[in-house]
N, C-alpha and C. Protein backbone atom coordinates (compact mmCIF):
# COMPACT_ATOMS: atom_id res chain seq x y z
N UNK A 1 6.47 -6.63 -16.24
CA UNK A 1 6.55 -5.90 -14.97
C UNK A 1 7.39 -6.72 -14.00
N UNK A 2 8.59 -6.11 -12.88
CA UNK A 2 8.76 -6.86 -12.10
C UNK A 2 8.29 -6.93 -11.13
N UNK A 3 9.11 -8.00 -10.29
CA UNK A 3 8.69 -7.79 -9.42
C UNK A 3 8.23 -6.66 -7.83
N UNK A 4 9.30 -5.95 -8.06
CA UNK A 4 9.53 -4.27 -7.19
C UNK A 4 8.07 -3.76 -7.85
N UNK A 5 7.63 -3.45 -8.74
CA UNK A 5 6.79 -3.21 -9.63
C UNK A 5 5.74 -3.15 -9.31
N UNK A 6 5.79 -4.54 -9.46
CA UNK A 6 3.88 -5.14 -8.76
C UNK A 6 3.95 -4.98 -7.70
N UNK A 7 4.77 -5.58 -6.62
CA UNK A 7 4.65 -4.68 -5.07
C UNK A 7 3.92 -3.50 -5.25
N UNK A 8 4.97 -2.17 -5.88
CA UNK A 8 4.52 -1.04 -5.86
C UNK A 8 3.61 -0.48 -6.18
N UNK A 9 2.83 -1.45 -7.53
CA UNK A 9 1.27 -1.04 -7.42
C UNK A 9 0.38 -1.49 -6.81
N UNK A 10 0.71 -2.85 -6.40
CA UNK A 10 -0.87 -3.39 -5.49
C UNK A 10 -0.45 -1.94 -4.21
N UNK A 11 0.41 -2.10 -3.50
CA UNK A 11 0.65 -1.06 -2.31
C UNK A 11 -0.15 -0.19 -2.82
N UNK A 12 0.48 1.04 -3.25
CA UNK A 12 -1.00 1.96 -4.28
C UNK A 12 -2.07 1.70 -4.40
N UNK A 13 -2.57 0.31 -4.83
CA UNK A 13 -3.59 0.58 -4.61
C UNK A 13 -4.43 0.04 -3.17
N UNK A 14 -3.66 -0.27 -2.60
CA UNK A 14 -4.64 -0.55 -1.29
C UNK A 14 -4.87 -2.04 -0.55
N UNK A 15 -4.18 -2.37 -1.32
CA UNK A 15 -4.25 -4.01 -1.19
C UNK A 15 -4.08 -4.40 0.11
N UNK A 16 -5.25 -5.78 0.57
CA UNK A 16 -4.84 -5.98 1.89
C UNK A 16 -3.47 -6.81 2.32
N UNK A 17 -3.29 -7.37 0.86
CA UNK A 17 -1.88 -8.38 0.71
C UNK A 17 -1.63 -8.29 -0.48
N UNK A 18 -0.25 -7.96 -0.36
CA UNK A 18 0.67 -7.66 -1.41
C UNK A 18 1.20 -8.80 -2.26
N UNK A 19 1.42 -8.98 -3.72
CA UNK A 19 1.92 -10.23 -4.16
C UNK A 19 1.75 -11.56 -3.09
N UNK A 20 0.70 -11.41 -2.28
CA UNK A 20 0.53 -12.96 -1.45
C UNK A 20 1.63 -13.05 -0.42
N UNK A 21 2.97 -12.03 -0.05
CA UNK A 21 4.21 -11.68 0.93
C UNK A 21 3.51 -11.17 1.96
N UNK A 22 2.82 -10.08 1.58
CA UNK A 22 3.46 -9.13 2.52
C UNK A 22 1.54 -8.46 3.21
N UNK A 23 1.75 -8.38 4.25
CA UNK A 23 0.80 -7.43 4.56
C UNK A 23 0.71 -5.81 4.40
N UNK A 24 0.00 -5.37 3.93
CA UNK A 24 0.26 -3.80 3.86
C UNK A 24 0.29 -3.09 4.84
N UNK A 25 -0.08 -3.49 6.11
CA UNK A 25 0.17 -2.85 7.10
C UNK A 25 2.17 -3.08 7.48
N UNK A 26 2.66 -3.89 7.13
CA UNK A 26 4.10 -4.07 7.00
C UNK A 26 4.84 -3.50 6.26
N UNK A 27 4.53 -2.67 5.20
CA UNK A 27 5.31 -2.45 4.46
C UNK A 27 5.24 -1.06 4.44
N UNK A 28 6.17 -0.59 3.70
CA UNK A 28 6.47 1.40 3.09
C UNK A 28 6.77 0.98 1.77
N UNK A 29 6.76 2.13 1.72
CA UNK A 29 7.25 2.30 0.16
C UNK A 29 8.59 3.72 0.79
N UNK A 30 9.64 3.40 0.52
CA UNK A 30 10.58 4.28 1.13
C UNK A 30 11.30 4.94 -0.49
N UNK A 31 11.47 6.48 -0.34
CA UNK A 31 11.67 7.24 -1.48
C UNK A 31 12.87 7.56 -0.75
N UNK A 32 14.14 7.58 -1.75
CA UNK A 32 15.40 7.44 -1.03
C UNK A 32 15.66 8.88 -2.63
N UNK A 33 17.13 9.63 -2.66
CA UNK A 33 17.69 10.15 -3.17
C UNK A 33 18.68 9.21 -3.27
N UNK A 34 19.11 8.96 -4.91
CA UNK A 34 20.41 8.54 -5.74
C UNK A 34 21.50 9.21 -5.33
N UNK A 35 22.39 8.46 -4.30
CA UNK A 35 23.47 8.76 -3.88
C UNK A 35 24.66 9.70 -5.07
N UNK A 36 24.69 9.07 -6.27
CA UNK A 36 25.04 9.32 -7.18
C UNK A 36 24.61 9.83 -8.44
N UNK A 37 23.18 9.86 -8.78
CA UNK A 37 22.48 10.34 -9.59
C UNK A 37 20.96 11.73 -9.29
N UNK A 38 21.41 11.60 -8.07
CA UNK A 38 20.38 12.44 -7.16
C UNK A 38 18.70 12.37 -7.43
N UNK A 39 18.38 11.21 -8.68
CA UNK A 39 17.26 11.21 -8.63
C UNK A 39 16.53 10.00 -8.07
N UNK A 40 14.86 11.06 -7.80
CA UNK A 40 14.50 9.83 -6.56
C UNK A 40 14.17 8.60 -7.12
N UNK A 41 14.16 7.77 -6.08
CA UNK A 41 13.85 5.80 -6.31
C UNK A 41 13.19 5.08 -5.18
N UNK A 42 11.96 4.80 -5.81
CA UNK A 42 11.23 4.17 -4.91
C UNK A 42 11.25 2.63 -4.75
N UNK A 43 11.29 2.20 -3.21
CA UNK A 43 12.20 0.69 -2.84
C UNK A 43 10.65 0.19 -1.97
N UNK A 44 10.22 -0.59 -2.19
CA UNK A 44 8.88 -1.47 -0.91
C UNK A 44 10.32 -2.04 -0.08
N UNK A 45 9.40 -1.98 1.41
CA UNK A 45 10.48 -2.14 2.14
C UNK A 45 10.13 -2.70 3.56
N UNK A 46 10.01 -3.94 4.25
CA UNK A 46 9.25 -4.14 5.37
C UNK A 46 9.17 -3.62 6.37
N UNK A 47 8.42 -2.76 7.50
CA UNK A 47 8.60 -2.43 8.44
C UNK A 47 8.23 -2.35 9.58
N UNK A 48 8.79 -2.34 10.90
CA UNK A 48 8.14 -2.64 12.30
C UNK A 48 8.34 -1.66 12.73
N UNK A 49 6.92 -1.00 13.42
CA UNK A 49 6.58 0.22 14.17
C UNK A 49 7.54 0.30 15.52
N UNK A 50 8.03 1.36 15.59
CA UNK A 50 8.33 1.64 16.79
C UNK A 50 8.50 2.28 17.86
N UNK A 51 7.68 2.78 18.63
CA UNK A 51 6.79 4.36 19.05
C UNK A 51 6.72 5.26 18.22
N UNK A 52 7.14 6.07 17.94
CA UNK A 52 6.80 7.24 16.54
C UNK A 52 7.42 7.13 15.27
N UNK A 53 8.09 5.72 15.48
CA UNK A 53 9.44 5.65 14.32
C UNK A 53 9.22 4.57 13.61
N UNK A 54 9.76 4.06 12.85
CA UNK A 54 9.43 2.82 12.05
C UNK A 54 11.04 2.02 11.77
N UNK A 55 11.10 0.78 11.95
CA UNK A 55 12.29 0.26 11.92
C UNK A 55 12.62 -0.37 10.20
N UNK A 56 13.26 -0.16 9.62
CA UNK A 56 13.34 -1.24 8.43
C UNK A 56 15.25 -1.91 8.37
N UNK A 57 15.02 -2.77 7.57
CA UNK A 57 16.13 -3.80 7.52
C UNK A 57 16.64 -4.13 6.26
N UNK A 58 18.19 -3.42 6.03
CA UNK A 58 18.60 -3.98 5.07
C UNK A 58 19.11 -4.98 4.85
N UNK A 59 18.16 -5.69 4.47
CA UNK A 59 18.78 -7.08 4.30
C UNK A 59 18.81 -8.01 2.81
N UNK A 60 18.34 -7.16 2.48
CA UNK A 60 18.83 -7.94 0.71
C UNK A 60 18.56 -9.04 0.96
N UNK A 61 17.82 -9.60 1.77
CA UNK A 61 17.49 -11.37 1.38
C UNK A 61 18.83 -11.89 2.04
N UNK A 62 19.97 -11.75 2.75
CA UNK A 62 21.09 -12.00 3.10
C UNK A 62 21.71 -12.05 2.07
N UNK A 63 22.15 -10.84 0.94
CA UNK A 63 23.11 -10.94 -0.11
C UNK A 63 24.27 -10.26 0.51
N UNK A 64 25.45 -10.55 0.17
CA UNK A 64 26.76 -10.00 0.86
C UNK A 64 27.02 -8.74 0.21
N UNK A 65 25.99 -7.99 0.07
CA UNK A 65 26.15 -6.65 -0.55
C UNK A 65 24.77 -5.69 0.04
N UNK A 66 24.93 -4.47 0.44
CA UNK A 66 23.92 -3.65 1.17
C UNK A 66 22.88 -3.30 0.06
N UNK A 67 21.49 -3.25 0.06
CA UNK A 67 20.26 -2.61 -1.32
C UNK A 67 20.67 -1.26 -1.54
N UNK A 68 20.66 -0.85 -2.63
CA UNK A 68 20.92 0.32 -3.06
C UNK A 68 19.98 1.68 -2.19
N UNK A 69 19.12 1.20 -1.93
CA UNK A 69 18.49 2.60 -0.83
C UNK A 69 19.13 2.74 0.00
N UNK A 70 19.98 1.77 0.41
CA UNK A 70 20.41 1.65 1.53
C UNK A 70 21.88 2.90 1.90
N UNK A 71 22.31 2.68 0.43
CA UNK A 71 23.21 3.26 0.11
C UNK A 71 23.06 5.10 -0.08
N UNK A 72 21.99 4.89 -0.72
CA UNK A 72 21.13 6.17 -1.07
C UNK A 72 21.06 6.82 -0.16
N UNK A 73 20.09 6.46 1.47
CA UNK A 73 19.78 6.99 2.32
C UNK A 73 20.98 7.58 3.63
N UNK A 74 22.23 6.45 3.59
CA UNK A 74 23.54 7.42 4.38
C UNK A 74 24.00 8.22 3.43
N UNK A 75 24.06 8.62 1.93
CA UNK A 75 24.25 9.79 1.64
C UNK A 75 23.33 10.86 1.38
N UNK A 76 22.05 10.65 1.68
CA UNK A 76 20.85 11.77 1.68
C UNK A 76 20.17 11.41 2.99
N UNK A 77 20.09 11.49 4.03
CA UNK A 77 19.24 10.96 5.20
C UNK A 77 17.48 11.39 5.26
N UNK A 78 17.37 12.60 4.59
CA UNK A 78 15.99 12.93 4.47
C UNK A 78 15.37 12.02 3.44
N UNK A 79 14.38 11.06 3.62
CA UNK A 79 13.68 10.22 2.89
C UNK A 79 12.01 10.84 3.33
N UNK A 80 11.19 9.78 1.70
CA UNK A 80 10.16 10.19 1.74
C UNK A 80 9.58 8.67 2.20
N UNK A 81 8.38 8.79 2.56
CA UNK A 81 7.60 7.30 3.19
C UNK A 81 6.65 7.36 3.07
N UNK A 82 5.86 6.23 2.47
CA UNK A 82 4.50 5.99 2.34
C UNK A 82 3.99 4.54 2.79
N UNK A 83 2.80 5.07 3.66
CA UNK A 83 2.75 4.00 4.37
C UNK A 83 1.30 4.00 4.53
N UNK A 84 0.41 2.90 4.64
CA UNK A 84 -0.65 2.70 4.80
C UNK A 84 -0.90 2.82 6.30
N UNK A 85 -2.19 4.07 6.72
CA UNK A 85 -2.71 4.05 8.52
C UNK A 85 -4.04 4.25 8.18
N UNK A 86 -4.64 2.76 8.66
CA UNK A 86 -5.88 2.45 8.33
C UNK A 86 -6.23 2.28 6.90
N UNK A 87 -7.18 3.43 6.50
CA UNK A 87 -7.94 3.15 5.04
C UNK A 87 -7.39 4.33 4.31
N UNK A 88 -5.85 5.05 4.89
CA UNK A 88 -5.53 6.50 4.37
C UNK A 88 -3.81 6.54 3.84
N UNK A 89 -3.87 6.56 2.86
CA UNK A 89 -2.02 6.27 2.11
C UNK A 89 -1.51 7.82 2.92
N UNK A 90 -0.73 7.58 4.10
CA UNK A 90 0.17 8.47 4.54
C UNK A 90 1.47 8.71 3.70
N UNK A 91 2.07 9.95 3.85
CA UNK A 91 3.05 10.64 2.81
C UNK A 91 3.67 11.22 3.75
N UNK A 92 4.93 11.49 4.47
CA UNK A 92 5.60 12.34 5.23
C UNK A 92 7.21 12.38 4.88
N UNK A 93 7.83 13.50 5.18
CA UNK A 93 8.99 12.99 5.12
C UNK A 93 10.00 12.34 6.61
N UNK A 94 10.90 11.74 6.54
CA UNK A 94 11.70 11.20 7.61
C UNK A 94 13.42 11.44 7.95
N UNK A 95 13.56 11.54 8.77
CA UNK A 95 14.92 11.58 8.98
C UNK A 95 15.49 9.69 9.35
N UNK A 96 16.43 9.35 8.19
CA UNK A 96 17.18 8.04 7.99
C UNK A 96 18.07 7.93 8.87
N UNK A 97 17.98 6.91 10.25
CA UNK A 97 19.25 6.84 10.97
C UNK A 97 20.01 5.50 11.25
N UNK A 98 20.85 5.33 10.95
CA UNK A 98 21.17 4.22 10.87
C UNK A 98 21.70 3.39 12.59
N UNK A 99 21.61 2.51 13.06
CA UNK A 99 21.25 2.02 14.93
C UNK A 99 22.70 1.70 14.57
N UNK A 100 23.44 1.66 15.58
CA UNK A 100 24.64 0.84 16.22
C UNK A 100 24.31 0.51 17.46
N UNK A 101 25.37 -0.20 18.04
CA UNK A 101 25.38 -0.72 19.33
C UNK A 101 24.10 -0.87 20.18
N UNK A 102 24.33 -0.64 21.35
CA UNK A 102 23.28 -1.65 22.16
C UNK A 102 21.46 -0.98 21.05
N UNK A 103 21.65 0.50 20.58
CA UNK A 103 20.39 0.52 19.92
C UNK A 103 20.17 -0.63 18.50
N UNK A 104 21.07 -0.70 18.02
CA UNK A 104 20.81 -1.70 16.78
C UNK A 104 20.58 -2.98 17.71
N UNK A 105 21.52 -3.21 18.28
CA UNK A 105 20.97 -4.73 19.30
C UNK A 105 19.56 -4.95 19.50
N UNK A 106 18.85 -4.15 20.09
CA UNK A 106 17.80 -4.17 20.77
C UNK A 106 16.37 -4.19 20.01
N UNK A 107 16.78 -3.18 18.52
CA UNK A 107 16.30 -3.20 17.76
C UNK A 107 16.33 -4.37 16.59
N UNK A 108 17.16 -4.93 16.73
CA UNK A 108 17.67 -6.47 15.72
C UNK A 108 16.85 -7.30 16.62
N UNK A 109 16.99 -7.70 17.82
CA UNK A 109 15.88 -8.06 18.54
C UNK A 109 14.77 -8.60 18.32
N UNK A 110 13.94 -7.34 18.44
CA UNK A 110 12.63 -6.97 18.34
C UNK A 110 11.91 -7.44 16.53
N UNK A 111 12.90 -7.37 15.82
CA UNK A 111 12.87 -7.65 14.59
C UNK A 111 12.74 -8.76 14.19
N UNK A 112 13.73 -9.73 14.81
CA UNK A 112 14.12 -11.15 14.57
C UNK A 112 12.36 -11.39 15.23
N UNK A 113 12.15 -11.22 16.33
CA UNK A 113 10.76 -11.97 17.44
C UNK A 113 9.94 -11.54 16.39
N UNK A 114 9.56 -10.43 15.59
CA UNK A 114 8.55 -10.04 14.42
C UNK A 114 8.36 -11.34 13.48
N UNK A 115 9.74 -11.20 12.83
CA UNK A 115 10.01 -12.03 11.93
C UNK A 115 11.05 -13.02 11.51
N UNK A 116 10.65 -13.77 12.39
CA UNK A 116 12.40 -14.86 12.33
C UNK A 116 13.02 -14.67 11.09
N UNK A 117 12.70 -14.67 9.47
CA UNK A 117 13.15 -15.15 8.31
C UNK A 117 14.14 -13.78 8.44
N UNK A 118 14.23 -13.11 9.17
CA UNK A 118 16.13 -11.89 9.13
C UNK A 118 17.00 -12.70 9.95
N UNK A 119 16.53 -13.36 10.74
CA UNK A 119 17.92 -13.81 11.22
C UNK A 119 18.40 -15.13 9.91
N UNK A 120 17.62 -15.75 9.56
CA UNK A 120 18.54 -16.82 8.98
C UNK A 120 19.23 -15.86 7.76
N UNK A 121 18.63 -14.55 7.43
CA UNK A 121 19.19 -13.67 6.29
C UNK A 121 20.72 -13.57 7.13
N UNK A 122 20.68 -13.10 7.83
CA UNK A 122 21.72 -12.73 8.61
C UNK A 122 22.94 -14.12 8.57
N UNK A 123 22.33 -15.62 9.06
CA UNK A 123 23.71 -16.44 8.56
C UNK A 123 24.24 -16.63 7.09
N UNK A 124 23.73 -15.92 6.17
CA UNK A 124 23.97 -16.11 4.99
C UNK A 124 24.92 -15.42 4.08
N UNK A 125 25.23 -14.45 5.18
CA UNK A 125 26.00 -13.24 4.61
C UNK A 125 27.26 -12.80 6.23
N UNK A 126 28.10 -12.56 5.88
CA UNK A 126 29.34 -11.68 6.76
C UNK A 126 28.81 -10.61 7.71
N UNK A 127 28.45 -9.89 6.49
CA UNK A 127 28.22 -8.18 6.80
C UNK A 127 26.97 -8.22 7.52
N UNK A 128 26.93 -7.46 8.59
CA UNK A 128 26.22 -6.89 9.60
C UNK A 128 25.13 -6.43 8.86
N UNK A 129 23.78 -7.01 9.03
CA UNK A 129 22.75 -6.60 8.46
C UNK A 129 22.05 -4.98 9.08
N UNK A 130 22.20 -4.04 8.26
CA UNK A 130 22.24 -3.11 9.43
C UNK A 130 20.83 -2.89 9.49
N UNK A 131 20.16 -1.84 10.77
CA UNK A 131 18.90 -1.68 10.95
C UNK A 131 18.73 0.03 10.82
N UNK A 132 17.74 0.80 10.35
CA UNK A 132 17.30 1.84 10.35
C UNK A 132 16.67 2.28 10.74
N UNK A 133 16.72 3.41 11.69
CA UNK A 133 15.06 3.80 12.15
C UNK A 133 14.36 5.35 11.51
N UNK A 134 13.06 4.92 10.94
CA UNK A 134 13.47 6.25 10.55
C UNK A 134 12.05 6.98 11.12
N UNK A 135 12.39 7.98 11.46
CA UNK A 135 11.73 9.17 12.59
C UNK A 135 10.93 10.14 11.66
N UNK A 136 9.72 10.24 11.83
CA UNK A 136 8.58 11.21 10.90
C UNK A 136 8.85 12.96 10.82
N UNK A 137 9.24 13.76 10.28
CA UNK A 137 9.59 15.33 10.06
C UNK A 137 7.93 16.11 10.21
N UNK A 138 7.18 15.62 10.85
CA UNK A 138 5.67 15.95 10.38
C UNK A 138 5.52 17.04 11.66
């Protein structure tokens, strides 16, 4: 099993901590459409709340190449999300938007003060780590 793997089942099942990373209250499980193959693919994915929206970060660990959801989601923007609220696995779908300017700023921000370990992702790589927000269809 890998690692994406085991993420994806402790998440499932409820876990208060994921592989010993991650808190489950941090994370989604984000269901993206195959840009190119149109079938779906499920990515664990960290995320910070942000009034009705949820922020996530592609950041590949600072690899000089964008994660494939990432890719997925500017050519399908409707994504699916699962996310732990409280003791209840939420399921909705979302509209994928990708932040520029002063909104990505502000939102890169808020991200870095969450979790410093994106910015040093960020000196490791060229490319603009971009940020997403993605907004609930419910």
């Amino acid at each position: 099993m890998g690692w994406n793997d085991a993420v994806i089942e402790q998440f499932l099942e409820g876990r208060a901590r994921i592989v010993d990373t991650f808190d489950r209250d941090n994370l989604v499980l984000l269901d993206t459409t195959g840009a190119r193959t149109g079938q779906r693919r499920t990515s664990p994915v960290a995320c910070l709340p942000d009034g009705d929206r949820l922020l996530v970060v592609a950041s590949k660990a600072g690899a000089d190449t964008h994660p494939a959801w990432f890719h997925n989601l500017v050519a399908n923007p409707t994504v699916h999300v699962r996310r732990w609220e409280g003791d209840a696995l939420a399921q909705y779908a979302a509209a994928a938007e990708v932040l520029e300017g002063e909104d990505r700023a502000a939102a890169w921000d808020r991200i870095v003060a969450w979790s410093p370990g994106f910015a040093e992702y960020q000196t490791k790589t060229d490319r603009v780590i971009p940020v997403v927000a993605l907004t609930p269809e419910r």
